[in-house]
Protein backbone atom coordinates (compact mmCIF):
# COMPACT_ATOMS: atom_id res chain seq x y z
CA UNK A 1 -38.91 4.77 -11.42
CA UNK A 2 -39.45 7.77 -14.21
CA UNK A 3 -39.79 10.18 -10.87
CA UNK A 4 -36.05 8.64 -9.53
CA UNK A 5 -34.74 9.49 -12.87
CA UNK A 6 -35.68 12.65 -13.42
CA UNK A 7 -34.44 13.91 -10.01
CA UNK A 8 -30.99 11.53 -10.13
CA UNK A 9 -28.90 14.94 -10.29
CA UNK A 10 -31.04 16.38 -7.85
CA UNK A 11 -31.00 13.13 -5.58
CA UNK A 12 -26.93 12.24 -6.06
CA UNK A 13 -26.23 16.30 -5.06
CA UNK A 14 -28.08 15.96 -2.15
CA UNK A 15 -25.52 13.42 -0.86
CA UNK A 16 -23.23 15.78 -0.52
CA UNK A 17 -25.31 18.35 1.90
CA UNK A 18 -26.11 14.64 3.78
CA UNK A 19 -22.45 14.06 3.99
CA UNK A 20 -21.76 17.50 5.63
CA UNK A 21 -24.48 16.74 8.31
CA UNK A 22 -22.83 13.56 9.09
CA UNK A 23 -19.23 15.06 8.82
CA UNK A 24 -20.70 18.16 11.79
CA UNK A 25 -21.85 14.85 13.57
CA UNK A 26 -18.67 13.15 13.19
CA UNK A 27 -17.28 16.14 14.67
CA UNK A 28 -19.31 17.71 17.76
CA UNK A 29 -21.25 14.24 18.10
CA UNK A 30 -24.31 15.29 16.65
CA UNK A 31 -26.10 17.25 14.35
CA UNK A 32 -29.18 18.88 12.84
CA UNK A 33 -30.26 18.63 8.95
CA UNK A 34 -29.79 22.66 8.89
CA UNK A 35 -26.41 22.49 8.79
CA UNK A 36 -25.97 20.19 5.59
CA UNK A 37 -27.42 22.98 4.02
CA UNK A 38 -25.77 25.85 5.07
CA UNK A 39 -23.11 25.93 2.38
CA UNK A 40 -26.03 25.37 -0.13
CA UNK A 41 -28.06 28.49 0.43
CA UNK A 42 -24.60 30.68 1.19
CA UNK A 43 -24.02 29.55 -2.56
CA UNK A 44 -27.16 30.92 -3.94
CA UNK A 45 -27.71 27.29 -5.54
CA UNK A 46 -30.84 26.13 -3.91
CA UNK A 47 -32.59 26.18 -8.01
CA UNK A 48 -33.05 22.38 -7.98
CA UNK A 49 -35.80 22.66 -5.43
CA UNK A 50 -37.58 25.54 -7.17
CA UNK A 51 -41.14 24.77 -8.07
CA UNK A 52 -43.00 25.02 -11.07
CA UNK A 53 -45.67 27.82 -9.95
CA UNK A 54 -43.08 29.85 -8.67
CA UNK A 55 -43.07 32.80 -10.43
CA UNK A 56 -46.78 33.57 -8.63
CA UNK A 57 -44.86 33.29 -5.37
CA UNK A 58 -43.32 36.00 -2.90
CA UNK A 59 -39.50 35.85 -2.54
CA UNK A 60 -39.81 34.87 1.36
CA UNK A 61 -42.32 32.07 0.71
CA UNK A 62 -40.20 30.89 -1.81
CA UNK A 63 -36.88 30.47 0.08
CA UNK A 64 -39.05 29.03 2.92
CA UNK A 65 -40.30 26.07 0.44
CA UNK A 66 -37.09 25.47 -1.03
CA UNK A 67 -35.52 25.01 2.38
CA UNK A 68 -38.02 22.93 3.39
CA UNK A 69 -38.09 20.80 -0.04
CA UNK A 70 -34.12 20.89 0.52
CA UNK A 71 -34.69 19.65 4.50
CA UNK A 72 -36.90 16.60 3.15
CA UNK A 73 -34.53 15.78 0.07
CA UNK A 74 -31.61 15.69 2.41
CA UNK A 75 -33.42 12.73 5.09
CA UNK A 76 -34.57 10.84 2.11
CA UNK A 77 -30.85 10.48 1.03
CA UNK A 78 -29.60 9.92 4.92
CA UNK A 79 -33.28 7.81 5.45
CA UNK A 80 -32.12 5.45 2.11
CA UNK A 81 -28.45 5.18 3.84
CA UNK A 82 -30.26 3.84 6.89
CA UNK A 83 -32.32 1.23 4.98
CA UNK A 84 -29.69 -0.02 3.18
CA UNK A 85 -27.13 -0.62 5.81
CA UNK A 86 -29.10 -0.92 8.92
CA UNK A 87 -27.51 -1.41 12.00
CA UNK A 88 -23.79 -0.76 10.48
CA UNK A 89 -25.08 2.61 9.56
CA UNK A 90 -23.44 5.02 12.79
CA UNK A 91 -25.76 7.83 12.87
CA UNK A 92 -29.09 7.45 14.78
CA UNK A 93 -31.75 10.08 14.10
CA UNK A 94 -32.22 12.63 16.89
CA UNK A 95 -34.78 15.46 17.17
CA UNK A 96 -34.03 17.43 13.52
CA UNK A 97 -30.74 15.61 12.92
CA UNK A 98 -28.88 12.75 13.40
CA UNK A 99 -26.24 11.69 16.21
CA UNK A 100 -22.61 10.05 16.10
CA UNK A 101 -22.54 6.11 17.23
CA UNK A 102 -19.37 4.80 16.30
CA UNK A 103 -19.24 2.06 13.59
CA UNK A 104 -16.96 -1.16 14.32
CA UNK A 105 -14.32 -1.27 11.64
CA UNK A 106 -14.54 2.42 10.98
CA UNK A 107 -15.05 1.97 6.93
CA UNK A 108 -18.20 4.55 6.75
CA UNK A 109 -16.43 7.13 8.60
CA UNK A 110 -13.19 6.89 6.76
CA UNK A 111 -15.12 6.60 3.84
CA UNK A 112 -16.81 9.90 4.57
CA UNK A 113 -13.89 12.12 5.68
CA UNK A 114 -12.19 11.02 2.42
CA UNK A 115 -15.43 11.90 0.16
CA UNK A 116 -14.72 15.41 1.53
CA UNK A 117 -11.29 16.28 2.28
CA UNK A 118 -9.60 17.35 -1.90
CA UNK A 119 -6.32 15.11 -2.43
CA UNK A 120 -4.30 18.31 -1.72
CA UNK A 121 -5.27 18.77 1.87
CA UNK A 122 -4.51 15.26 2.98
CA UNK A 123 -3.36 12.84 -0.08
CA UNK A 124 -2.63 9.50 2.11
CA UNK A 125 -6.37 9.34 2.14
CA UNK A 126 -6.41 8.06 -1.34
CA UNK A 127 -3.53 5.86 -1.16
CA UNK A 128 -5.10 4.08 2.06
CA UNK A 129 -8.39 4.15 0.20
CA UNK A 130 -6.80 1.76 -2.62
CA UNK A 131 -5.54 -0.35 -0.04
CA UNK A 132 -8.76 -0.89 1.53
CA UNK A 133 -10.61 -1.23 -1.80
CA UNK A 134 -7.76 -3.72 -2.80
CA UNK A 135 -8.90 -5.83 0.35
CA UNK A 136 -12.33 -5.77 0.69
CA UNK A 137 -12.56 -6.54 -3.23
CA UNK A 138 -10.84 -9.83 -1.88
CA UNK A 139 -13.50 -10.12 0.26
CA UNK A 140 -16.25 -9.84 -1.91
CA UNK A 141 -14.53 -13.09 -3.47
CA UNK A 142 -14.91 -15.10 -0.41
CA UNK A 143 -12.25 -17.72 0.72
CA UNK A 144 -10.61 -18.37 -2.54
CA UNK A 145 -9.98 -14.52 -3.23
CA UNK A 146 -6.66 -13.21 -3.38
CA UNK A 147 -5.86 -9.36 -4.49
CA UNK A 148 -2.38 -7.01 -5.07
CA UNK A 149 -2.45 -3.62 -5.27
CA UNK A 150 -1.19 -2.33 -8.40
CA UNK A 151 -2.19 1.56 -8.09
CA UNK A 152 1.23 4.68 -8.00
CA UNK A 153 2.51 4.50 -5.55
CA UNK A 154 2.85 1.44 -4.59
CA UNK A 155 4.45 -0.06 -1.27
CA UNK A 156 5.54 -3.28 -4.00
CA UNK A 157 8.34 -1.70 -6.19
CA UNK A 158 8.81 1.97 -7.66
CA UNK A 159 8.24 0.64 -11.25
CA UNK A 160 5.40 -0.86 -13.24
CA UNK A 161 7.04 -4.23 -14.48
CA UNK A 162 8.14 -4.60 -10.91
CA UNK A 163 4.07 -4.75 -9.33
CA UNK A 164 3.53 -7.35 -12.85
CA UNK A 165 6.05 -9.59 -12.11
CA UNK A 166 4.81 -9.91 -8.30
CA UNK A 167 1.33 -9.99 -10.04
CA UNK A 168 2.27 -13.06 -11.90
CA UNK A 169 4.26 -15.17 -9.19
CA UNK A 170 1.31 -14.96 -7.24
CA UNK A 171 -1.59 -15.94 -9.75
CA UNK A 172 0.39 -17.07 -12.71
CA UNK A 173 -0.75 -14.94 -15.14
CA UNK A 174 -0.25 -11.62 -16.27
CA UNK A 175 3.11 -12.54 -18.13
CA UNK A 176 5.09 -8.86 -18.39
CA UNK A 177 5.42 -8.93 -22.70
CA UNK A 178 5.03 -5.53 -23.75
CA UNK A 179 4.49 -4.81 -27.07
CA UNK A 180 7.47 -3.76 -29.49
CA UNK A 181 6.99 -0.25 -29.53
CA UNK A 182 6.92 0.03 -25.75
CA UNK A 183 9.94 -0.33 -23.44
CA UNK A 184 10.60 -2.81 -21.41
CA UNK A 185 10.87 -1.27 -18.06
CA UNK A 186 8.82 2.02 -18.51
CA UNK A 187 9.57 4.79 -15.81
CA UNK A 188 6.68 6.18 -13.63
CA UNK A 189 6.32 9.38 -15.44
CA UNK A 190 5.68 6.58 -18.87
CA UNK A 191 3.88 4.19 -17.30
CA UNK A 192 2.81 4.54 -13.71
CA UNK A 193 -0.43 1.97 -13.52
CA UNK A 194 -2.24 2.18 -16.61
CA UNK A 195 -5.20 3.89 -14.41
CA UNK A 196 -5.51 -0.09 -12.61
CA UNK A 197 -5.65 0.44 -9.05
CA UNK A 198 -5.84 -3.14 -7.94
CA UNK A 199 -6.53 -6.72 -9.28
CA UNK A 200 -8.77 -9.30 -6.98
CA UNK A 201 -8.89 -13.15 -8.47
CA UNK A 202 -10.52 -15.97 -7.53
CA UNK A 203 -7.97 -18.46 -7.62
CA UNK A 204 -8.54 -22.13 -9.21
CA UNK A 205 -7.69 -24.67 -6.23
CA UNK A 206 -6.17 -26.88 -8.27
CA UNK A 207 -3.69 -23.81 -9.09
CA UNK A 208 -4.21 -24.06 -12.72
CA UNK A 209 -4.78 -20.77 -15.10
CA UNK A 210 -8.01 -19.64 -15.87
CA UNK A 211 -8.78 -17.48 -12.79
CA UNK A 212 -11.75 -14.66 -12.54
CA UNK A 213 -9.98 -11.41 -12.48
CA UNK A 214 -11.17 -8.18 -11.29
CA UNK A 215 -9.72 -5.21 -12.41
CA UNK A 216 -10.18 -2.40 -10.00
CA UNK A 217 -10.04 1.72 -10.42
CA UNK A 218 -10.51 4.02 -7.71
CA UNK A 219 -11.62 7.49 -7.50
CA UNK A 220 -11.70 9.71 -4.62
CA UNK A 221 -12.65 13.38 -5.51
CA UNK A 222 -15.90 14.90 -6.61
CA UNK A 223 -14.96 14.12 -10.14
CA UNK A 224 -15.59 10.69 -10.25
CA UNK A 225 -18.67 10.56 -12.68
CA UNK A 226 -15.56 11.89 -15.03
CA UNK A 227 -13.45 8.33 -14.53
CA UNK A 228 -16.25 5.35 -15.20
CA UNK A 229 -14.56 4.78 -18.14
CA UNK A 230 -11.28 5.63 -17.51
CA UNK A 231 -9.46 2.30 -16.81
CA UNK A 232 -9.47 0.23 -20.33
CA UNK A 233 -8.67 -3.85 -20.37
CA UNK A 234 -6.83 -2.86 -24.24
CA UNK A 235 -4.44 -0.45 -22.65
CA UNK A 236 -4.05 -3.00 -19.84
CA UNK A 237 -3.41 -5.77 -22.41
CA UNK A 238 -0.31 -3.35 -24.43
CA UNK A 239 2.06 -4.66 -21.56
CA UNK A 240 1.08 -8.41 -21.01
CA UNK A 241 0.93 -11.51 -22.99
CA UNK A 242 -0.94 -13.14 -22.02
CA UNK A 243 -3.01 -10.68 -19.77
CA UNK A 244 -5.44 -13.29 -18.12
CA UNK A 245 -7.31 -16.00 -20.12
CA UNK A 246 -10.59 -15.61 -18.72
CA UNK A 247 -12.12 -12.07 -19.55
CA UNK A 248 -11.85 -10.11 -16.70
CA UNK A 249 -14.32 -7.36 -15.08
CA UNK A 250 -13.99 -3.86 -14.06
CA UNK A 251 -14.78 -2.76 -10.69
CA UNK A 252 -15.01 1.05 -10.02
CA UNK A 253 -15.12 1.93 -5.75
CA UNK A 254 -15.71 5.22 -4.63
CA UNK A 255 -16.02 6.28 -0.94
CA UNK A 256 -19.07 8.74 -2.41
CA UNK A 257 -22.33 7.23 -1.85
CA UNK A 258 -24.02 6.73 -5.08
CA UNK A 259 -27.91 6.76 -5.14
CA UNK A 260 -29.48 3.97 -6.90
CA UNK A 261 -30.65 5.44 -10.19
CA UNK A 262 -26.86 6.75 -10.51
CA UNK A 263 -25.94 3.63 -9.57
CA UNK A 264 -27.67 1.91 -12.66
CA UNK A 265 -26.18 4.14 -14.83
CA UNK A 266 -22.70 4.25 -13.26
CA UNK A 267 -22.92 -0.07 -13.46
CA UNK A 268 -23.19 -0.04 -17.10
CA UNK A 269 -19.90 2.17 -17.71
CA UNK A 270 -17.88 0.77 -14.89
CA UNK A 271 -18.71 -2.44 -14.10
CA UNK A 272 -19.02 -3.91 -10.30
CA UNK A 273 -19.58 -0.59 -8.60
CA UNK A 274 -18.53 -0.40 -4.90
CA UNK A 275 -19.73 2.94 -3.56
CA UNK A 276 -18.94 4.06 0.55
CA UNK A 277 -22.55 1.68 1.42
CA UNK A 278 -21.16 -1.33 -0.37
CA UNK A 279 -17.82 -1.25 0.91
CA UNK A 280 -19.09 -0.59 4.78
CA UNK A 281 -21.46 -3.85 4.15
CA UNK A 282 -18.54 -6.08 3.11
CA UNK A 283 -16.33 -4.63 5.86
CA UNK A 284 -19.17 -4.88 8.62
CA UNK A 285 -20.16 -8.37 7.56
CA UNK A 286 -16.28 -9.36 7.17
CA UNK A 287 -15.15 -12.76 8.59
CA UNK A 288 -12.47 -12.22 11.29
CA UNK A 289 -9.35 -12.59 9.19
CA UNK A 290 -10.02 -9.35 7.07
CA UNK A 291 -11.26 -7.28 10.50
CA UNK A 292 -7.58 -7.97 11.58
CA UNK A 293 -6.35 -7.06 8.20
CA UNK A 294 -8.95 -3.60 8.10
CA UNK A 295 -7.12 -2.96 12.13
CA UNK A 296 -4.01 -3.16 10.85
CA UNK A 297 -5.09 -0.04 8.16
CA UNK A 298 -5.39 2.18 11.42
CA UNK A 299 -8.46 4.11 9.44
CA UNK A 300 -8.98 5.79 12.97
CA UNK A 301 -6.05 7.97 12.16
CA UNK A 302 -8.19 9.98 9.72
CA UNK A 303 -10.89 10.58 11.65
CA UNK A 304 -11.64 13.70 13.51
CA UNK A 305 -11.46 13.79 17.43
CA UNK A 306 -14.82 13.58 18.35
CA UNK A 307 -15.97 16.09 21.03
């Protein structure tokens, strides 16, 4: 466990030069481990896999054992990906690389392309990624879960108060009372979301109050490890009285895939953590009714042709 700590940065970078390999998969249909780490040595940042002794070393011997320590980093992290999800996982080794098989509901892939494509280039991939985080956070609930989708913008009404009062006709909570000093119907550029992306419950079936409450954040670009934190319950709680009467928790999805010692860490700021392996499990192992509901997200749409 010490040894998974000490190289977590090391580890949780790696996924990155894994994800490229998978994206050139995605792509031309397959792919060797090489090309994950093209952009790595280009940059001149290959330090991480510099060893000790290496001073005593020539320059070409050196370069050769960082590739190679690079090369064996980079299947771990793909090798972990296949141990975790199995089957659902829709790359299959080949000779030095790994080869395209297409997954059912798409998740992983979409997941992927959205890990690295930047907001600017394409931003309906974050918008669609709330929308599937806002569903498959119902899933996780099983039968009795119900979600809305809070997050700017929102396909529920242009304004704030408008995405609370639908919140609270359809749980019966959440009762829009903002406090004195705040107005009543704050405009976007005052109040957009209050950095809450979605809310799953588990609704009571005898309809009462009281329900489990999820409150969910989303982040999408390479900066996540900067938002953990970001989406606070108090701010939350400046607009509703009450908010919900059972204390809710945070969930934090990402389509990055974070590796388990990051994960730890990454739990005890954020709460429930769904990284790109989590959410592929609950959408792979999803009863029919949400597979209907993930088809009718069209996640194909942002996925390379495949050649």
């Amino acid at each position: 466990m010490s040894d998974l700590y000490e190289r977590r940065h090391q580890l949780q970078r790696l996924t990155g030069d894994a994800d490229q390999t998978e994206l050139d998969a995605l792509r031309a249909g397959q792919a060797i481990f090489d090309q994950g780490l093209y952009d790595e040595a280009i940059a001149d940042a290959m330090d991480d896999f510099r060893p000790d002794d290496s001073p005593s070393m020539p320059e070409w011997a050196l370069q050769d054992l960082q590739q190679d320590d690079a090369v064996g980093g980079l299947t771990e992290i793909i090798e972990r990906r296949r141990e975790i999800l199995n089957t659902y996982y829709p790359f299959h080794p080949s000779q030095n690389g790994l080869e395209y098989c297409p997954s059912g509901t798409k998740v992983y892939e979409f997941c992927l392309v959205t890990s690295t494509t930047t907001e600017r280039d394409n931003p309906d991939l974050a918008r669609v990624f709330e929308q599937l985080s806002t569903l498959l956070s119902r899933r996780y609930l099983g039968p009795e879960g119900r979600a809305e989708h809070i997050g700017w913008p929102r396909e529920n009404g242009p304004r704030f108060r408008d995405a609370a009062y639908k919140l609270h006709q359809s749980s019966g909570e959440w009762v829009w009372r903002p406090e004195p000093n705040l107005p009543d119907d704050p405009l976007p550029r005052d109040a957009k979301d209050e950095g809450m992306d979605f809310t799953a419950w588990i609704h009571n079936l005898d309809d009462r109050p009281g329900h489990l409450f999820l409150l969910g954040q989303c982040a999408c670009g390479d900066n996540w490890p900067n938002k953990l934190r970001e989406l606070s319950p108090d701010r939350l709680q400046r607009w509703f009285q009450p908010m919900c009467h059972v204390p809710a928790t945070r969930v934090f999805c990402t389509p990055f895939h974070i590796t388990d010692q990051r994960l730890i860490e990454a739990s005890k700021d954020a709460g429930i953590v769904f990284d790109r392996l989590r959410l592929t499990l609950l959408a792979e192992t999803a009863p029919d009714d949400i597979k209907c509901e993930l088809a009718e997200l069209n996640l194909t749409k942002y996925l390379p042709d495949i050649r």
